[in-house]
C-alpha atoms as a PDB file:
ATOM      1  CA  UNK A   1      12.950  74.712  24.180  1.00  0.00           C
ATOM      2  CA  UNK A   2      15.004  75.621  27.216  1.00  0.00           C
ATOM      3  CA  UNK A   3      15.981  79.083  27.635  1.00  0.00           C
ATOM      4  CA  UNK A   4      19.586  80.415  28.246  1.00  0.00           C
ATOM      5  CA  UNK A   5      19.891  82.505  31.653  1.00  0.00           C
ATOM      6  CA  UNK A   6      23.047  83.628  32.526  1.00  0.00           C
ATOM      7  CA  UNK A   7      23.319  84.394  36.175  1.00  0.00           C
ATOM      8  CA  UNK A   8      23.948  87.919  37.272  1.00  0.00           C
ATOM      9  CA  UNK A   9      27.655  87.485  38.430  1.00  0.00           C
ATOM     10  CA  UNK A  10      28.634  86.103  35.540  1.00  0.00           C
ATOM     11  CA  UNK A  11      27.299  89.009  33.331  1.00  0.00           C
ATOM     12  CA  UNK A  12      29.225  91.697  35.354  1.00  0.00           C
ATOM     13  CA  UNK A  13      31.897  89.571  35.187  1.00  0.00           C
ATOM     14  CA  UNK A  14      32.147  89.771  31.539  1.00  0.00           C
ATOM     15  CA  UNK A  15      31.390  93.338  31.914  1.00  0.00           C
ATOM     16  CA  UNK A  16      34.333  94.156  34.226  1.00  0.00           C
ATOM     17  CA  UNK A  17      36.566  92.438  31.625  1.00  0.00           C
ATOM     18  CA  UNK A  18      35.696  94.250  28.792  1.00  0.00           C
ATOM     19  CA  UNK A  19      35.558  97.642  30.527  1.00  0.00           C
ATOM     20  CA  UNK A  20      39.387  96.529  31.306  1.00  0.00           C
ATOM     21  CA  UNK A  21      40.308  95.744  28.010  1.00  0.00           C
ATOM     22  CA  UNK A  22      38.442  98.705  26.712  1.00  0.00           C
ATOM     23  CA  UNK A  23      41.058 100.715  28.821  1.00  0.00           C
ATOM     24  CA  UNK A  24      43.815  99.468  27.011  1.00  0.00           C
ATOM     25  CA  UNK A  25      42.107 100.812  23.885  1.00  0.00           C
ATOM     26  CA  UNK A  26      40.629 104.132  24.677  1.00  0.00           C
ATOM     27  CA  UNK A  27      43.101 105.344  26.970  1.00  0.00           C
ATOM     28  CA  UNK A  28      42.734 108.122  29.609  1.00  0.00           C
ATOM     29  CA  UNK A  29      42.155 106.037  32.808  1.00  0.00           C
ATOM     30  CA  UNK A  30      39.076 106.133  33.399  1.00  0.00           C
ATOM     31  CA  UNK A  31      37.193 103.124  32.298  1.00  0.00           C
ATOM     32  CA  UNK A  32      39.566 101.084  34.214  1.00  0.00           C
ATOM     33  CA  UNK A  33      37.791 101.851  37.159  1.00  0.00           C
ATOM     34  CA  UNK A  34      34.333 100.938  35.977  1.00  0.00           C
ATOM     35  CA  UNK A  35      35.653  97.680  34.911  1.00  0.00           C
ATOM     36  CA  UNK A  36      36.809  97.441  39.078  1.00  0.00           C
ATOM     37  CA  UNK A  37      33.540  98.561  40.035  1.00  0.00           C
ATOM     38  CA  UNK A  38      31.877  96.120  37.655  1.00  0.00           C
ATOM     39  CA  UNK A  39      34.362  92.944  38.944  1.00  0.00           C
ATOM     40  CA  UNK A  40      33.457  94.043  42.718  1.00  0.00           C
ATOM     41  CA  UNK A  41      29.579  93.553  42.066  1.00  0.00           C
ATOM     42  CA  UNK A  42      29.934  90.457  40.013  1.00  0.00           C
ATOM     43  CA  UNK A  43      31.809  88.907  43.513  1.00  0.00           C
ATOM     44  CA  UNK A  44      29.175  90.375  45.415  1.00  0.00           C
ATOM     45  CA  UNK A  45      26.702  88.524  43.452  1.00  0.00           C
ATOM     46  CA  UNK A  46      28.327  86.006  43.360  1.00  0.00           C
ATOM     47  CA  UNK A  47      28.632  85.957  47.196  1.00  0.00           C
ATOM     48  CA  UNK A  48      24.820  86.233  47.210  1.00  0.00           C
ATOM     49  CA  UNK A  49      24.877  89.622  49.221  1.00  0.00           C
ATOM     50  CA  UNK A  50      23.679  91.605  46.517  1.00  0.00           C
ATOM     51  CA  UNK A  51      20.590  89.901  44.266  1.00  0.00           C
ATOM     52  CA  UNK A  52      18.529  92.701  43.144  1.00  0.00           C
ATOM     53  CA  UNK A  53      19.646  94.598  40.112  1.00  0.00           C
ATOM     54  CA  UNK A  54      18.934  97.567  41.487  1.00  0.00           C
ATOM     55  CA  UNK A  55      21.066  97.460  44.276  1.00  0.00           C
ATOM     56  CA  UNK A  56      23.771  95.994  41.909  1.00  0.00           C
ATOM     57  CA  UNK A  57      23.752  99.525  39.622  1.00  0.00           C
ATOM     58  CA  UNK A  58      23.260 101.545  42.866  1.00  0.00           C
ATOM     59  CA  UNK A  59      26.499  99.614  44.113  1.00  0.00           C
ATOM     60  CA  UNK A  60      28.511  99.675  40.725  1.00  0.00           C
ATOM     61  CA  UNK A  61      27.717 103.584  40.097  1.00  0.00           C
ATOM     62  CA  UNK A  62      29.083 104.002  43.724  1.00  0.00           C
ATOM     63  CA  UNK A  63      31.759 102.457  43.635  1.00  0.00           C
ATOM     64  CA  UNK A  64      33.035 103.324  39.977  1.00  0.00           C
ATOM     65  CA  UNK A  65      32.660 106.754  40.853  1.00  0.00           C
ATOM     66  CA  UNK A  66      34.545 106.634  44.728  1.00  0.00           C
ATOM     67  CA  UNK A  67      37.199 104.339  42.454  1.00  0.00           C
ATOM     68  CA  UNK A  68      37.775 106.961  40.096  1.00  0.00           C
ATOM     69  CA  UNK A  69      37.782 109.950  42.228  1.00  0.00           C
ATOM     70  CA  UNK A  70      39.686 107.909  45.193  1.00  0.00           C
ATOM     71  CA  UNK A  71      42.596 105.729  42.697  1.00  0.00           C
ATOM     72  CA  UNK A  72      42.972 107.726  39.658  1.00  0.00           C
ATOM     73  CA  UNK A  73      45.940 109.979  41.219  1.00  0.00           C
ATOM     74  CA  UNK A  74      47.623 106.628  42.398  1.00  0.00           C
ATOM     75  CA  UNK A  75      47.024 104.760  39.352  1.00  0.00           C
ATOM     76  CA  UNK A  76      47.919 107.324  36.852  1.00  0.00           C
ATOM     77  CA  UNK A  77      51.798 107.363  38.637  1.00  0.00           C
ATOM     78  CA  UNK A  78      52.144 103.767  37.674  1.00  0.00           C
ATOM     79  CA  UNK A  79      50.869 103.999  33.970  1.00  0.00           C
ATOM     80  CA  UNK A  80      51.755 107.373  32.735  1.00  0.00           C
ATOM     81  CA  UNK A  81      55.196 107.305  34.676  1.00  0.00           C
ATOM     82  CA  UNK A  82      57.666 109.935  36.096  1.00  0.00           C
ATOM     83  CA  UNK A  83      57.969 111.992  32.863  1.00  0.00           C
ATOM     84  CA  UNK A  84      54.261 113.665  33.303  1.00  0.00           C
ATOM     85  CA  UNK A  85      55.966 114.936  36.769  1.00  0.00           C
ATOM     86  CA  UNK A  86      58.825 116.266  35.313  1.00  0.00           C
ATOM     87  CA  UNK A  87      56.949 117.972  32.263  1.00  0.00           C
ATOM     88  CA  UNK A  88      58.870 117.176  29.796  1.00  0.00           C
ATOM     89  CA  UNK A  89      62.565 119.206  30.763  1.00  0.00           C
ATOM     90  CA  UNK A  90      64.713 115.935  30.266  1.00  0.00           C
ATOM     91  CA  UNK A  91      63.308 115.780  26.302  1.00  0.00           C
ATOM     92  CA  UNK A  92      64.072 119.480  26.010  1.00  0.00           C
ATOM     93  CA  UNK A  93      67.401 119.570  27.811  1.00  0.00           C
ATOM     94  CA  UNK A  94      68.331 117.261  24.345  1.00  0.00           C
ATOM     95  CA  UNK A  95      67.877 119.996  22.584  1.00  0.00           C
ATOM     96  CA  UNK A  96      70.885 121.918  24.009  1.00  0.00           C
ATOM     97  CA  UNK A  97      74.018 121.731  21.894  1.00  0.00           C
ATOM     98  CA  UNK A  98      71.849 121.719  18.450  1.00  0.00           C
ATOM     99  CA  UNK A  99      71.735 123.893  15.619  1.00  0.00           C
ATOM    100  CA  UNK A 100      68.816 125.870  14.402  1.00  0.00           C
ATOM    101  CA  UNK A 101      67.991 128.714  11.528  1.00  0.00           C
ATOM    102  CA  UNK A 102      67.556 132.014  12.005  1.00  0.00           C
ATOM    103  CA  UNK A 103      64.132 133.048  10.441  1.00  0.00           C
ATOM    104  CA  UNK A 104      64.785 136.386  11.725  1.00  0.00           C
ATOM    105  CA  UNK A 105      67.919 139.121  12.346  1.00  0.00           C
ATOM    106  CA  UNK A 106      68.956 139.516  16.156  1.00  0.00           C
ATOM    107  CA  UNK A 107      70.727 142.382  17.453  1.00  0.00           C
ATOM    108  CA  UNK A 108      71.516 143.577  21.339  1.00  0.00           C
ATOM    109  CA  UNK A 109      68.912 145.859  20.221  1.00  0.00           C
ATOM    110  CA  UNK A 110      66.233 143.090  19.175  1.00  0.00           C
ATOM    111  CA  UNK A 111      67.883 140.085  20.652  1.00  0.00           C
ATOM    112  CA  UNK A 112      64.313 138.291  20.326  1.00  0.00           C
ATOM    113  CA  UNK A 113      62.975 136.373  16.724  1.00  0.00           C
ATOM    114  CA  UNK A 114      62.076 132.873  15.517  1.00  0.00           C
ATOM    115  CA  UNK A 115      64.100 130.266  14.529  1.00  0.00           C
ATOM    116  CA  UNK A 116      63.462 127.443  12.739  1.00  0.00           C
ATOM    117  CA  UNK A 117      64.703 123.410  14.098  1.00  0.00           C
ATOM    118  CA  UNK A 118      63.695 120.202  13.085  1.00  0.00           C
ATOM    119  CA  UNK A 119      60.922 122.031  10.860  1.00  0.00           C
ATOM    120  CA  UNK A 120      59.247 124.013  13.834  1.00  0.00           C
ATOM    121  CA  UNK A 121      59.697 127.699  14.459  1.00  0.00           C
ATOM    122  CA  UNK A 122      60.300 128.391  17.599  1.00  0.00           C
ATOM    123  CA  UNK A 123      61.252 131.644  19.539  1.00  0.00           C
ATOM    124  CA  UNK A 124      64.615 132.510  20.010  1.00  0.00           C
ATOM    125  CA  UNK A 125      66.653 135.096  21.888  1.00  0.00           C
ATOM    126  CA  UNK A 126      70.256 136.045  20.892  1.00  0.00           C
ATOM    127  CA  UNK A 127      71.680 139.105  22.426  1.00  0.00           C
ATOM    128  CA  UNK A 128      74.673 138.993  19.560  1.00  0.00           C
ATOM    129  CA  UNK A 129      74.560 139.406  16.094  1.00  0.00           C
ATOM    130  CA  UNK A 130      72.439 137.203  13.978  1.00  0.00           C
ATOM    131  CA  UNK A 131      70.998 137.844  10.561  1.00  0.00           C
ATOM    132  CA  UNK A 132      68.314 136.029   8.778  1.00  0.00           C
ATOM    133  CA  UNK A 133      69.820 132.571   7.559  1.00  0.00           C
ATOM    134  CA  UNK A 134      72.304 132.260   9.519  1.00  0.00           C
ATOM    135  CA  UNK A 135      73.064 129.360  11.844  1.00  0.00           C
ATOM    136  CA  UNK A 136      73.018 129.007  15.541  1.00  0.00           C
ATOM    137  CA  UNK A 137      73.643 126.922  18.790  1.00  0.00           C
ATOM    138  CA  UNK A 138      71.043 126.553  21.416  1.00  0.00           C
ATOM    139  CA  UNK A 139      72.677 127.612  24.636  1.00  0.00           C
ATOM    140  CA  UNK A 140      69.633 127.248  26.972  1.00  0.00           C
ATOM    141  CA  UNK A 141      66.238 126.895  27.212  1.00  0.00           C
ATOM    142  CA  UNK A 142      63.937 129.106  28.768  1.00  0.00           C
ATOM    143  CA  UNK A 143      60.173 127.671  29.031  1.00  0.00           C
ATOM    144  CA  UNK A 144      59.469 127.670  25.196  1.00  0.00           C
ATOM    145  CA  UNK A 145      62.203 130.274  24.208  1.00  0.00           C
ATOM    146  CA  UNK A 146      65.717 128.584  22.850  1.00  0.00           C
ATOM    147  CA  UNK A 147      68.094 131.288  24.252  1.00  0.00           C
ATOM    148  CA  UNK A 148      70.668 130.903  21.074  1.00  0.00           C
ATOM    149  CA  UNK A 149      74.629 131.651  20.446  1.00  0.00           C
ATOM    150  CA  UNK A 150      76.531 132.340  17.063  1.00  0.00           C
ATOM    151  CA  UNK A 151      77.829 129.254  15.645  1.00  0.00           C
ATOM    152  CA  UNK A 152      81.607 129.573  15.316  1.00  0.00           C
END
């Protein structure tokens, strides 16, 4: 009975793929660059410059790890895209021009409360008159605060 060998670059081959795919699965960019590491070692093995497996997880830890450390900023541009620069402000700015409850009265004298849109309570700030119930316009937005004005 012959046995079944598979040669070395072959294996990390198949490893680089499905540390790849995994990616795509479990994201967070990370694996990704395992899967690189693992597709470098499997050419170098292929190559015939690296034949011991020793050398080939010395050279795969190394170079996951300078991959990670050294691509991830880069990389992460291209898949998570401008809005994780931007934090968010265009999806807030939407929120301008909307209507939300008051939960609680404002006053000059207590122009901050809570306010209830889209079934969140969030804080508000009004310096008129406001009483509980009542509706309002967001104005602006300050951080997490919805700076409010009497509806008309």
């Amino acid at each position: 009975m012959s046995e079944l060998t598979l040669d070395p670059a072959v294996i990390w081959l198949i490893a680089g793929v499905v540390l790849i795919v995994a990616e795509f699965i479990v994201p967070g960019l990370v694996i990704i660059f395992f899967g690189l590491g693992a597709l470098i070692v499997s050419l170098l093995a292929y190559l015939g410059w690296v034949t011991e497996l020793s050398s080939q997880l010395l050279i795969f830890s190394a170079l996951s790890i300078v991959l990670l450390f050294g691509l991830r900023w880069q990389f992460k541009g291209w898949f998570v895209g401008q809005s994780a620069e931007t934090g968010g402000s265009d999806e807030l700015s939407d929120l301008i021009g909307k209507e939300v409850t008051c939960l609680t009265g404002f006053s000059p004298d207590r122009p901050y409360g809570k306010v209830e849109f889209k079934g969140a309570n969030w804080k508000g700030r009004c310096e008129q008159e406001l009483k509980v119930g009542s509706v309002a316009i967001i104005e602006s937005i300050d951080g997490l605060c919805l700076n409010l004005k009497p509806r008309d």
